[in-house]
N, C-alpha and C. Protein backbone atom coordinates (compact mmCIF):
# COMPACT_ATOMS: atom_id res chain seq x y z
N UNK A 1 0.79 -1.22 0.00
CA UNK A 1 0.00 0.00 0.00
C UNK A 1 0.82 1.27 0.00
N UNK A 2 2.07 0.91 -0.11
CA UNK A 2 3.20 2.35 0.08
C UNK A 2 2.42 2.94 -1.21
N UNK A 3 2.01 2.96 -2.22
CA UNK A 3 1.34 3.91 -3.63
C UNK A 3 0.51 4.41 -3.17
N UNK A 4 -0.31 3.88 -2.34
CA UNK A 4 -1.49 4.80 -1.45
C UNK A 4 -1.14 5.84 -0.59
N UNK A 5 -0.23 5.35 0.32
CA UNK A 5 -0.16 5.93 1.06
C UNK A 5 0.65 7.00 0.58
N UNK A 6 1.87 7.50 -0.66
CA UNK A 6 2.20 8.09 -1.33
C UNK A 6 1.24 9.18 -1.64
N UNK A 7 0.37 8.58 -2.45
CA UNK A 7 -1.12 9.56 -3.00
C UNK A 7 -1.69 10.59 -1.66
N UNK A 8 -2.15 9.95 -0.94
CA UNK A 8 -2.90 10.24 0.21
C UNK A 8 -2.09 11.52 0.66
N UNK A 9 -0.91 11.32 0.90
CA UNK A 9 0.24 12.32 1.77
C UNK A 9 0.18 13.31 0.53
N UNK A 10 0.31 13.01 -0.62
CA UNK A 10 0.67 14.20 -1.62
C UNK A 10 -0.82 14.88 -1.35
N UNK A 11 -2.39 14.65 -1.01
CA UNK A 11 -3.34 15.09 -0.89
C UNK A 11 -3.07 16.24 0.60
N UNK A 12 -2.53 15.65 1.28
CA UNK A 12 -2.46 15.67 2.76
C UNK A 12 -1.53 17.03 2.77
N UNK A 13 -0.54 17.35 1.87
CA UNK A 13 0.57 18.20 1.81
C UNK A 13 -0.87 19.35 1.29
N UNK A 14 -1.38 19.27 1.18
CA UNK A 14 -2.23 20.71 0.27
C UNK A 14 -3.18 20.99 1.25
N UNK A 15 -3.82 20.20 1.94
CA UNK A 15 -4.24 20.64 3.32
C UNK A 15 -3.70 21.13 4.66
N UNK A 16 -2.34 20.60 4.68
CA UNK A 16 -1.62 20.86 5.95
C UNK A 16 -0.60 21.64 5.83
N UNK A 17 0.19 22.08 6.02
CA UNK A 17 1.39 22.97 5.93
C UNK A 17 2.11 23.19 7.47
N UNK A 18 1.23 22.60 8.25
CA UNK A 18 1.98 21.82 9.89
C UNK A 18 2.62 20.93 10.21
N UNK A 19 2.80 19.66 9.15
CA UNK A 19 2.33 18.30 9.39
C UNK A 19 3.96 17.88 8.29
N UNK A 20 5.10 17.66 9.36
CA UNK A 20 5.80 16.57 8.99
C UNK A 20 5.75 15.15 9.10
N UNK A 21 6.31 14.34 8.01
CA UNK A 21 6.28 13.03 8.26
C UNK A 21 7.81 11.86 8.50
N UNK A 22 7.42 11.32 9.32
CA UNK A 22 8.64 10.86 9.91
C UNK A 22 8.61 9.14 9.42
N UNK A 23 9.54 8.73 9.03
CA UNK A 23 9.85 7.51 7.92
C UNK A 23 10.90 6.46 9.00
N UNK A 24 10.28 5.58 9.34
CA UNK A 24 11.63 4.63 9.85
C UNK A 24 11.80 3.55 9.17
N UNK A 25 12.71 2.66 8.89
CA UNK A 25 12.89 1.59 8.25
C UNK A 25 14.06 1.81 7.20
N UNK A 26 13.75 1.04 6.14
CA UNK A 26 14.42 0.69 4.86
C UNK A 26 13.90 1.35 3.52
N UNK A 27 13.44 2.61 3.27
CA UNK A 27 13.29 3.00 2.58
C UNK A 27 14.55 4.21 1.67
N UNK A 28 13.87 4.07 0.28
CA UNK A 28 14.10 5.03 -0.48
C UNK A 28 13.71 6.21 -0.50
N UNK A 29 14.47 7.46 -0.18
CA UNK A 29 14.36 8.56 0.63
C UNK A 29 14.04 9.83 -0.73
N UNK A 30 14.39 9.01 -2.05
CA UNK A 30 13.93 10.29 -2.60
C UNK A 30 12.26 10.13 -2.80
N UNK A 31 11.91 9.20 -2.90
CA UNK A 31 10.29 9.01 -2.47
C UNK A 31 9.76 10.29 -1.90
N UNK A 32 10.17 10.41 -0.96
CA UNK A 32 9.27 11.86 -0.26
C UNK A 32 9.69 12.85 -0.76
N UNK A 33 10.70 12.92 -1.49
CA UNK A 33 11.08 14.88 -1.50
C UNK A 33 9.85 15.36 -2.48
N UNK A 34 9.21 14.78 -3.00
CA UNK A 34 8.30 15.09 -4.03
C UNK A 34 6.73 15.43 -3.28
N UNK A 35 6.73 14.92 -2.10
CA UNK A 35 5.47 15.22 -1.45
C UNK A 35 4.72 16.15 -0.88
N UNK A 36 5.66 17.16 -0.90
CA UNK A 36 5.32 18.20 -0.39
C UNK A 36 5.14 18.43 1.43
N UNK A 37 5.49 17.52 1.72
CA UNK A 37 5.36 17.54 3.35
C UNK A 37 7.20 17.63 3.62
N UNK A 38 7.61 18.31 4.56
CA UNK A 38 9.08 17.91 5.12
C UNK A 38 9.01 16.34 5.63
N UNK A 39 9.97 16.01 5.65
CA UNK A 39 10.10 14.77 6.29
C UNK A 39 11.44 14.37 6.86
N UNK A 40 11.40 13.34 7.48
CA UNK A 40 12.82 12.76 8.41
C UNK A 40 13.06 11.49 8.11
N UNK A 41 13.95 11.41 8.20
CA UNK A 41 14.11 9.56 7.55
C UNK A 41 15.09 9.15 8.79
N UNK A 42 14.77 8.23 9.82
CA UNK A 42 15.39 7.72 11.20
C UNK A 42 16.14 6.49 10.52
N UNK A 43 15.86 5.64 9.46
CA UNK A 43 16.53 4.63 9.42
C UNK A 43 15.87 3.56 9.91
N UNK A 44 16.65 2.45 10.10
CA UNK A 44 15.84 1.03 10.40
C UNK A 44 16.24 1.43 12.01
N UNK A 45 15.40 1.22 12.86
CA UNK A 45 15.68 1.34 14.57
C UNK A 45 15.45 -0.46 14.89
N UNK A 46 16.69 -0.50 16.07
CA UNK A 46 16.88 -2.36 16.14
C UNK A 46 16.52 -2.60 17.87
N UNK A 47 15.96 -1.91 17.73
CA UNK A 47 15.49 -1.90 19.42
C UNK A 47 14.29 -1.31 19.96
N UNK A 48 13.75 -2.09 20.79
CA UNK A 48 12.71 -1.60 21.48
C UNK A 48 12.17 -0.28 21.73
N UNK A 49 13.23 0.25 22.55
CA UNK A 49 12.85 1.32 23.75
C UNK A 49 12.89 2.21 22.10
N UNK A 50 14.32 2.50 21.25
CA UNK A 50 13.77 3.63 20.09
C UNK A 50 12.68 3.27 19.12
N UNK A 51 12.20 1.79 19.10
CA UNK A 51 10.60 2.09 18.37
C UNK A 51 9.55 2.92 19.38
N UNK A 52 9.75 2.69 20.53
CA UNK A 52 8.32 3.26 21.63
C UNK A 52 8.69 4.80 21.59
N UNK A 53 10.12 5.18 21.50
CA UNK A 53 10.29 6.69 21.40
C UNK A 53 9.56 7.36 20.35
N UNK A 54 10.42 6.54 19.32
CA UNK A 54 9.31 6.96 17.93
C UNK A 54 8.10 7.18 17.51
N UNK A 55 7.06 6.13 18.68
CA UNK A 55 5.74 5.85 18.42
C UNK A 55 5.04 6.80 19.34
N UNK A 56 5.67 7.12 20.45
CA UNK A 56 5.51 8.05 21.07
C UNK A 56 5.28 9.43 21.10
N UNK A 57 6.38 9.92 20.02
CA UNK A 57 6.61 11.26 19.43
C UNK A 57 5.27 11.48 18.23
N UNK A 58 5.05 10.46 17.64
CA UNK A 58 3.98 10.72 16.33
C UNK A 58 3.20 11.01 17.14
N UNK A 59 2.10 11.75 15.98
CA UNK A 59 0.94 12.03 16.44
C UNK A 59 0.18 11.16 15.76
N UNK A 60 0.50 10.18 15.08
CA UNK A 60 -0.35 9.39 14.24
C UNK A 60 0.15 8.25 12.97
N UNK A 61 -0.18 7.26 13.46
CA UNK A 61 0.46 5.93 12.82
C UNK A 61 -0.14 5.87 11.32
N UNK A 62 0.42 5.89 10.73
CA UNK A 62 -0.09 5.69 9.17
C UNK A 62 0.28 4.36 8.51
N UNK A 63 -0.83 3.23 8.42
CA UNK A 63 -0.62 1.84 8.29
C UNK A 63 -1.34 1.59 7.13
N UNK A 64 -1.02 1.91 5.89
CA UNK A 64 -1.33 2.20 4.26
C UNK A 64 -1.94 0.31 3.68
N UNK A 65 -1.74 -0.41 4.70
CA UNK A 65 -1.17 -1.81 3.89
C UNK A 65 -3.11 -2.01 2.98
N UNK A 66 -2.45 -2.96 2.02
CA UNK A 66 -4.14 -3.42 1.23
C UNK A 66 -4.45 -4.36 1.67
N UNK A 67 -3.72 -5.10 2.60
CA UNK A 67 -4.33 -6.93 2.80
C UNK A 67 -3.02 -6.99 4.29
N UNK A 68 -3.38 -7.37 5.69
CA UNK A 68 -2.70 -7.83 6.10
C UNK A 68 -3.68 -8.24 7.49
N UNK A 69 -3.10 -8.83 8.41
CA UNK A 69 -4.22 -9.32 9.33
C UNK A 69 -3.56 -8.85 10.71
N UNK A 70 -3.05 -8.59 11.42
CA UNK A 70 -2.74 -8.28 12.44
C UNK A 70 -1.34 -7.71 12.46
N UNK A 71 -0.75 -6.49 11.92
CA UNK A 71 0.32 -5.55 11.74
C UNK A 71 0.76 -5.41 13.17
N UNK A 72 2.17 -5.95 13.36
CA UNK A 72 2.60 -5.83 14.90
C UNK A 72 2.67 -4.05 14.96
N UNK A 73 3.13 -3.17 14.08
CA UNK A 73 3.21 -1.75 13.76
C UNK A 73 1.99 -1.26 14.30
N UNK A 74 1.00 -1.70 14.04
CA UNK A 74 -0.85 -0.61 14.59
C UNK A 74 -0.64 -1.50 16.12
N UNK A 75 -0.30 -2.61 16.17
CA UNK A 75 0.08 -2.81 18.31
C UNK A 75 0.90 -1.74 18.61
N UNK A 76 2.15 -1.99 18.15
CA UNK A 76 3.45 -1.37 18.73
C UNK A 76 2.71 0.20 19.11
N UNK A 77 2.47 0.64 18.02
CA UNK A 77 2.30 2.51 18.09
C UNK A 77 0.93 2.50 19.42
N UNK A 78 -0.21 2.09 19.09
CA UNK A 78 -1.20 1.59 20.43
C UNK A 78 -0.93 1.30 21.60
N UNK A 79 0.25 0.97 21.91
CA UNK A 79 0.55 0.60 22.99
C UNK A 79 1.14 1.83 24.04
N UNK A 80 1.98 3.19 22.81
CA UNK A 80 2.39 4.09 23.29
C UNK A 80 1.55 5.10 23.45
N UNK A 81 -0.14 5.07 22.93
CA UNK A 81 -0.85 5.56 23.41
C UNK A 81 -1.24 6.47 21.36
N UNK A 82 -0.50 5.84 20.59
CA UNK A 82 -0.64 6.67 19.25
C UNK A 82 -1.57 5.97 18.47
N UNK A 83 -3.01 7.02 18.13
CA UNK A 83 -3.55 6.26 17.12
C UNK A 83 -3.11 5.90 15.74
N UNK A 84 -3.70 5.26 15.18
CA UNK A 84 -3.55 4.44 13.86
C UNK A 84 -4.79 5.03 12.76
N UNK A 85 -4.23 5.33 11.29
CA UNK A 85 -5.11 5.39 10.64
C UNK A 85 -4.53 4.24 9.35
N UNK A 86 -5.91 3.43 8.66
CA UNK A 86 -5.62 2.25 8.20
C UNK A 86 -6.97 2.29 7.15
N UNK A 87 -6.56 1.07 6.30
CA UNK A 87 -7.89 0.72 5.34
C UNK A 87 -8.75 -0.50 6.24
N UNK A 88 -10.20 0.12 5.79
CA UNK A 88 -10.51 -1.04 6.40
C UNK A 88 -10.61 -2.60 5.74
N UNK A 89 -9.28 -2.68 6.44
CA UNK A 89 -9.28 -4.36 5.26
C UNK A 89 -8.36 -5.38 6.55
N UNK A 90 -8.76 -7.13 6.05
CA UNK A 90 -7.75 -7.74 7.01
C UNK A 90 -8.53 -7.11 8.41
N UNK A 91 -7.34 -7.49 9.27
CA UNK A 91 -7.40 -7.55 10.95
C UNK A 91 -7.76 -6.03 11.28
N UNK A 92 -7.22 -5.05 10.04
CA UNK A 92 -7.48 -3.27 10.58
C UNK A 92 -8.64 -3.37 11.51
N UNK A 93 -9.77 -3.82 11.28
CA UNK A 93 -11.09 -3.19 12.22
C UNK A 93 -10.91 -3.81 13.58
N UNK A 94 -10.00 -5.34 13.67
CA UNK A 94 -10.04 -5.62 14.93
C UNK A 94 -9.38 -4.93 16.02
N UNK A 95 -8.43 -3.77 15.14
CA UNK A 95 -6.98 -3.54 15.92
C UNK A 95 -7.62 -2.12 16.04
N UNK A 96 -8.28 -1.00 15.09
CA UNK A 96 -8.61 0.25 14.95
C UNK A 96 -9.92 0.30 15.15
N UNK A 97 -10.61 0.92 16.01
CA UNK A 97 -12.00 1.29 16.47
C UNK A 97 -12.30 2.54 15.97
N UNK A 98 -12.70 2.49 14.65
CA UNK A 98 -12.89 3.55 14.33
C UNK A 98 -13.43 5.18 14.73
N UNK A 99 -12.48 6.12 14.61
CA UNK A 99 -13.14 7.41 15.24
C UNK A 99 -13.08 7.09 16.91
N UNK A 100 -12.21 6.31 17.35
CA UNK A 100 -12.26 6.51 18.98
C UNK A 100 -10.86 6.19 19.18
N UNK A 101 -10.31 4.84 18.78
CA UNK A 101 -8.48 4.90 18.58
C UNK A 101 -7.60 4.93 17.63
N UNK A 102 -8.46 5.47 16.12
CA UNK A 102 -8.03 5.91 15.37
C UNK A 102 -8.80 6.11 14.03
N UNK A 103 -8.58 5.82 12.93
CA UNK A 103 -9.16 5.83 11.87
C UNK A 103 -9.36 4.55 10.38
N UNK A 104 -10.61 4.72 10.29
CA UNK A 104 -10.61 3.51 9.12
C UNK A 104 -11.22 3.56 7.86
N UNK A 105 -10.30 3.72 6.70
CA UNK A 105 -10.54 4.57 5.42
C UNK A 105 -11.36 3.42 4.81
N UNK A 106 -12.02 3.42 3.72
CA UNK A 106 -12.46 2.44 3.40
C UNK A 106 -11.83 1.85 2.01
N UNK A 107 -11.68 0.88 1.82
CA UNK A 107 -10.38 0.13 0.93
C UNK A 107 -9.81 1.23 0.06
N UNK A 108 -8.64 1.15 -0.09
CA UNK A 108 -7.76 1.70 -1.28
C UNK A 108 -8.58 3.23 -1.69
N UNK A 109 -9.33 3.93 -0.54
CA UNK A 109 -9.82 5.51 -1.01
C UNK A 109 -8.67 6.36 -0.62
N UNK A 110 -7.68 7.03 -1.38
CA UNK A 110 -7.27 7.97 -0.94
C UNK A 110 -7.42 9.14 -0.22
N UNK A 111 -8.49 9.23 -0.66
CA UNK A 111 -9.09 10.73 -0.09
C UNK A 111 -9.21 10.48 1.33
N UNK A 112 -10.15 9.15 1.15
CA UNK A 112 -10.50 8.94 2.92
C UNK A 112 -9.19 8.71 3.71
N UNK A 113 -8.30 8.07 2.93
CA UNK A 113 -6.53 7.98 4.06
C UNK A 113 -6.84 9.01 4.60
N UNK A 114 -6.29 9.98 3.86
CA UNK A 114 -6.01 11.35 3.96
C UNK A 114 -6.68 12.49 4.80
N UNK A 115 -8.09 11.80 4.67
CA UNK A 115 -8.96 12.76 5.58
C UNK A 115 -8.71 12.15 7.09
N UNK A 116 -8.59 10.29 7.11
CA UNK A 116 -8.49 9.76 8.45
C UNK A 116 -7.21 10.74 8.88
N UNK A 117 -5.83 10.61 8.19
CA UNK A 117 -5.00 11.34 8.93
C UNK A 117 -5.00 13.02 9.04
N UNK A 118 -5.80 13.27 8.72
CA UNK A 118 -5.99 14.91 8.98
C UNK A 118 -7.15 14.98 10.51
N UNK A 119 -8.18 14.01 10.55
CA UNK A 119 -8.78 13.80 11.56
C UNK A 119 -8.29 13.28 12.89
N UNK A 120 -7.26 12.45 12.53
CA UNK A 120 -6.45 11.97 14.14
C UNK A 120 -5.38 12.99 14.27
N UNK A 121 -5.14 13.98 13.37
CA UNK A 121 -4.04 15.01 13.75
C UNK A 121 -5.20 16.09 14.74
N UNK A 122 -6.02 16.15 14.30
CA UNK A 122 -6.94 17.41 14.91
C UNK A 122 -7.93 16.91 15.84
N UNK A 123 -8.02 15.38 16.25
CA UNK A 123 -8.50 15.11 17.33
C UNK A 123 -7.06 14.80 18.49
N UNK A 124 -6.31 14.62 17.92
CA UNK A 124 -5.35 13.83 19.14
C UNK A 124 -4.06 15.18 18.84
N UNK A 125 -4.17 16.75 19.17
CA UNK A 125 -3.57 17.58 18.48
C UNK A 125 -1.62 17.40 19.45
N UNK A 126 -2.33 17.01 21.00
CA UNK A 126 -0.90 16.50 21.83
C UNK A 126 -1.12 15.60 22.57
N UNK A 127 -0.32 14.86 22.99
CA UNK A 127 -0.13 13.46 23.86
C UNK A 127 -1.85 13.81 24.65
N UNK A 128 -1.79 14.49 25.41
CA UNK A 128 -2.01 14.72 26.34
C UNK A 128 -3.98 14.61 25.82
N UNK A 129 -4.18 14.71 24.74
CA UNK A 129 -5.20 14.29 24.23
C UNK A 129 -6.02 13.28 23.34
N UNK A 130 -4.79 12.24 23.89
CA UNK A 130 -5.31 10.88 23.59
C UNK A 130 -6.13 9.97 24.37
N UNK A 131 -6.64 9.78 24.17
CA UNK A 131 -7.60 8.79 25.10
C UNK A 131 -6.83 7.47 25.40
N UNK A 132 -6.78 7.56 26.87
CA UNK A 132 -5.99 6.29 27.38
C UNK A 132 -7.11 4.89 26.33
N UNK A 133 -7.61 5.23 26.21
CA UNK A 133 -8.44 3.17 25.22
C UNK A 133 -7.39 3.19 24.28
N UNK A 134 -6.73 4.07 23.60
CA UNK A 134 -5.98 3.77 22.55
C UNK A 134 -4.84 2.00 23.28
N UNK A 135 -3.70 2.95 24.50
CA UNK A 135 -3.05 1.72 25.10
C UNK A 135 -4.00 0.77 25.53
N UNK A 136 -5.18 1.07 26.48
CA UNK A 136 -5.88 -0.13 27.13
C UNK A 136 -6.29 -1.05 26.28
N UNK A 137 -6.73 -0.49 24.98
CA UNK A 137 -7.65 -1.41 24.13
C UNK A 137 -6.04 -2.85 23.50
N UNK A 138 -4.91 -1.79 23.62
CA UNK A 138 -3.79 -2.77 22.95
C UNK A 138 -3.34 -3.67 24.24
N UNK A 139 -3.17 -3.06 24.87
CA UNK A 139 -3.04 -4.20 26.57
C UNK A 139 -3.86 -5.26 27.09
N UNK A 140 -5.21 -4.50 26.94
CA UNK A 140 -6.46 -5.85 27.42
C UNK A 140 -6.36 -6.68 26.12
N UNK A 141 -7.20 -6.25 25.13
CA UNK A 141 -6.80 -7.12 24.31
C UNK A 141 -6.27 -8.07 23.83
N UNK A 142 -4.85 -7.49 23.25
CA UNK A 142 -3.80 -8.23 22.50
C UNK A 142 -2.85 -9.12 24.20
N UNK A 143 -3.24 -9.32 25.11
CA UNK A 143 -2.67 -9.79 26.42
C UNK A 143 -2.09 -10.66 25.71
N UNK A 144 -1.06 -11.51 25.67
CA UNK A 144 -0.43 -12.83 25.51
C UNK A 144 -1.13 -14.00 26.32
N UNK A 145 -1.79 -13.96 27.88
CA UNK A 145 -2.20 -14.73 28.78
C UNK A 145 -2.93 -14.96 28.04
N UNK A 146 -4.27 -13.72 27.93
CA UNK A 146 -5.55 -13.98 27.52
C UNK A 146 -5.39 -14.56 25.98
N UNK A 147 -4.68 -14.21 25.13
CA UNK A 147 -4.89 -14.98 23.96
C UNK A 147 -4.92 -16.19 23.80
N UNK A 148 -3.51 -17.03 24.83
CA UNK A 148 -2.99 -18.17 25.12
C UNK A 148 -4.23 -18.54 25.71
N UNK A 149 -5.03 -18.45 26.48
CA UNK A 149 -6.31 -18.87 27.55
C UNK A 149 -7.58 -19.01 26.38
N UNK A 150 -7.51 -18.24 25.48
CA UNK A 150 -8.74 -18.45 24.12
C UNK A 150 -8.58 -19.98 23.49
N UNK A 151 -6.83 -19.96 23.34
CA UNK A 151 -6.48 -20.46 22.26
C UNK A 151 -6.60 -21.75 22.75
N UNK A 152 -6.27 -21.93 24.29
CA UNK A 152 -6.61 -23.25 24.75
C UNK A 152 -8.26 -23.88 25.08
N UNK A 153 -8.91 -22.60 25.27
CA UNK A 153 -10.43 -22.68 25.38
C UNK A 153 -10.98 -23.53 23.59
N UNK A 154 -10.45 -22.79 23.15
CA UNK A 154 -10.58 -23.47 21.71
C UNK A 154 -10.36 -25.03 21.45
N UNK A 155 -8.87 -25.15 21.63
CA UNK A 155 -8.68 -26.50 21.68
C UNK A 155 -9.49 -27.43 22.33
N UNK A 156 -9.80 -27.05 23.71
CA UNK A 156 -10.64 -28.00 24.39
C UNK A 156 -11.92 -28.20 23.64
N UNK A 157 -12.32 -26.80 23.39
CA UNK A 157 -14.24 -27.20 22.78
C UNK A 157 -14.23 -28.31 21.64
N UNK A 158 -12.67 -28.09 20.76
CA UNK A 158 -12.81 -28.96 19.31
C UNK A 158 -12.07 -30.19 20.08
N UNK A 159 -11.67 -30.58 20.69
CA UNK A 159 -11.32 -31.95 21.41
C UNK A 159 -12.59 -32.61 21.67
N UNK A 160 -13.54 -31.58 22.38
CA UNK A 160 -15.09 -32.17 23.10
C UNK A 160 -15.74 -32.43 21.69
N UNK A 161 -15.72 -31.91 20.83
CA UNK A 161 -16.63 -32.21 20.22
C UNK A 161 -16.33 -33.34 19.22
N UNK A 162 -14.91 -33.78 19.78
CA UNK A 162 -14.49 -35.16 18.79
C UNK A 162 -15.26 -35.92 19.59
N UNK A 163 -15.26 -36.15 20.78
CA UNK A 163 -15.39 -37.39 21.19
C UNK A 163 -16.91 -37.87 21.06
N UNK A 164 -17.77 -37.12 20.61
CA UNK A 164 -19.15 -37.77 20.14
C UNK A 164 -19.30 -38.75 19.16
C-alpha cells in the first residue's frame, strides 16, 4: 500500500502545511522529497525502547497496507498511546476502532486515508489528548495470557466435540 499511502500524503501536503512526516525503516528517501510535506528519515531502529520513542513522538500511525491481518506496527504505536489510521481491510477493524483509537478509510480511497489522517491530527492535536483506550484497548486485548487462555479454550471445545 506504500502507492497509497504516497497519494494520500501528496493530498495531505495541500491541506496541511503543519504536518511533517517521519519515515523509519528501509526505505528510499527520494520518495518523499516530491510530497510536499518535510520529512525525516530515522533509518531502520533495532530496538525496542527507540521504536516506543518513535511511536511516542507521532501524532499518528499511518498503516497504508491493502491486505494484512494483524500488523505488529498498529500494536506497537497503540501501545504508546498513538492512534492508527488504516484501510478497512484484514485484521485493521479488529486492531482500529474507528473514530475513537483511530481511523478507518475504506479500501484503497485515498481521499478517505487522507482525511483519516488529517482527523487523528486534529482530534489527538498533543499526547495529552489521547484517550488512554488507545493503550488499554492494545493491553487488554492483545494480552499474551488472555490470547494463550482463548487459544486453549478453543482447543478443548474442538477436542469435546471429537469425542461424540
Amino acid at each position: 500500500g506504500f502507492d497509497l499511502l504516497v497519494e494520500a500524503l501528496k493530498k495531505l501536503a495541500g491541506q496541511r502545511r503543519d504536518t511533517d512526516l517521519v519515515v523509519f525503516g528501509n526505505q528510499n528517501d527520494r520518495v518523499f522529497a516530491d510530497l510536499g510535506l518535510p520529512y525525516h528519515s530515522v533509518g531502520i531502529l533495532g530496538d525496542d525502547y527507540s521504536l516506543a520513542m518513535l511511536y511516542s513522538a507521532a501524532d499518528v500511525l499511518a498503516a497504508p497496507s491493502r491486505i494484512d491481518n494483524l500488523p505488529q506496527i498498529v500494536l506497537e504505536s497503540q501501545c504508546t498511546g498513538t492512534p492508527g489510521v488504516a484501510f478497512r481491510v484484514g485484521g485493521m477493524p479488529d486492531m482500529i476502532e474507528h473514530e475513537r483509537t483511530g481511523f478507518l478509510a475504506s479500501p484503497y480511497s485515498t481521499d478517505e486515508f487522507a482525511a483519516g489522517i488529517n482527523w487523528a491530527l486534529e482530534h489527538f492535536q498533543t499526547p495529552e489528548d489521547r484517550p488512554e483506550q488507545i493503550r488499554r484497548l492494545a493491553v487488554t486485548k492483545w494480552n499474551e495470557d488472555k490470547i494463550g487462555r482463548q487459544y486453549l479454550e478453543l482447543f478443548d471445545h474442538l477436542v469435546g466435540q471429537g469425542k461424540h
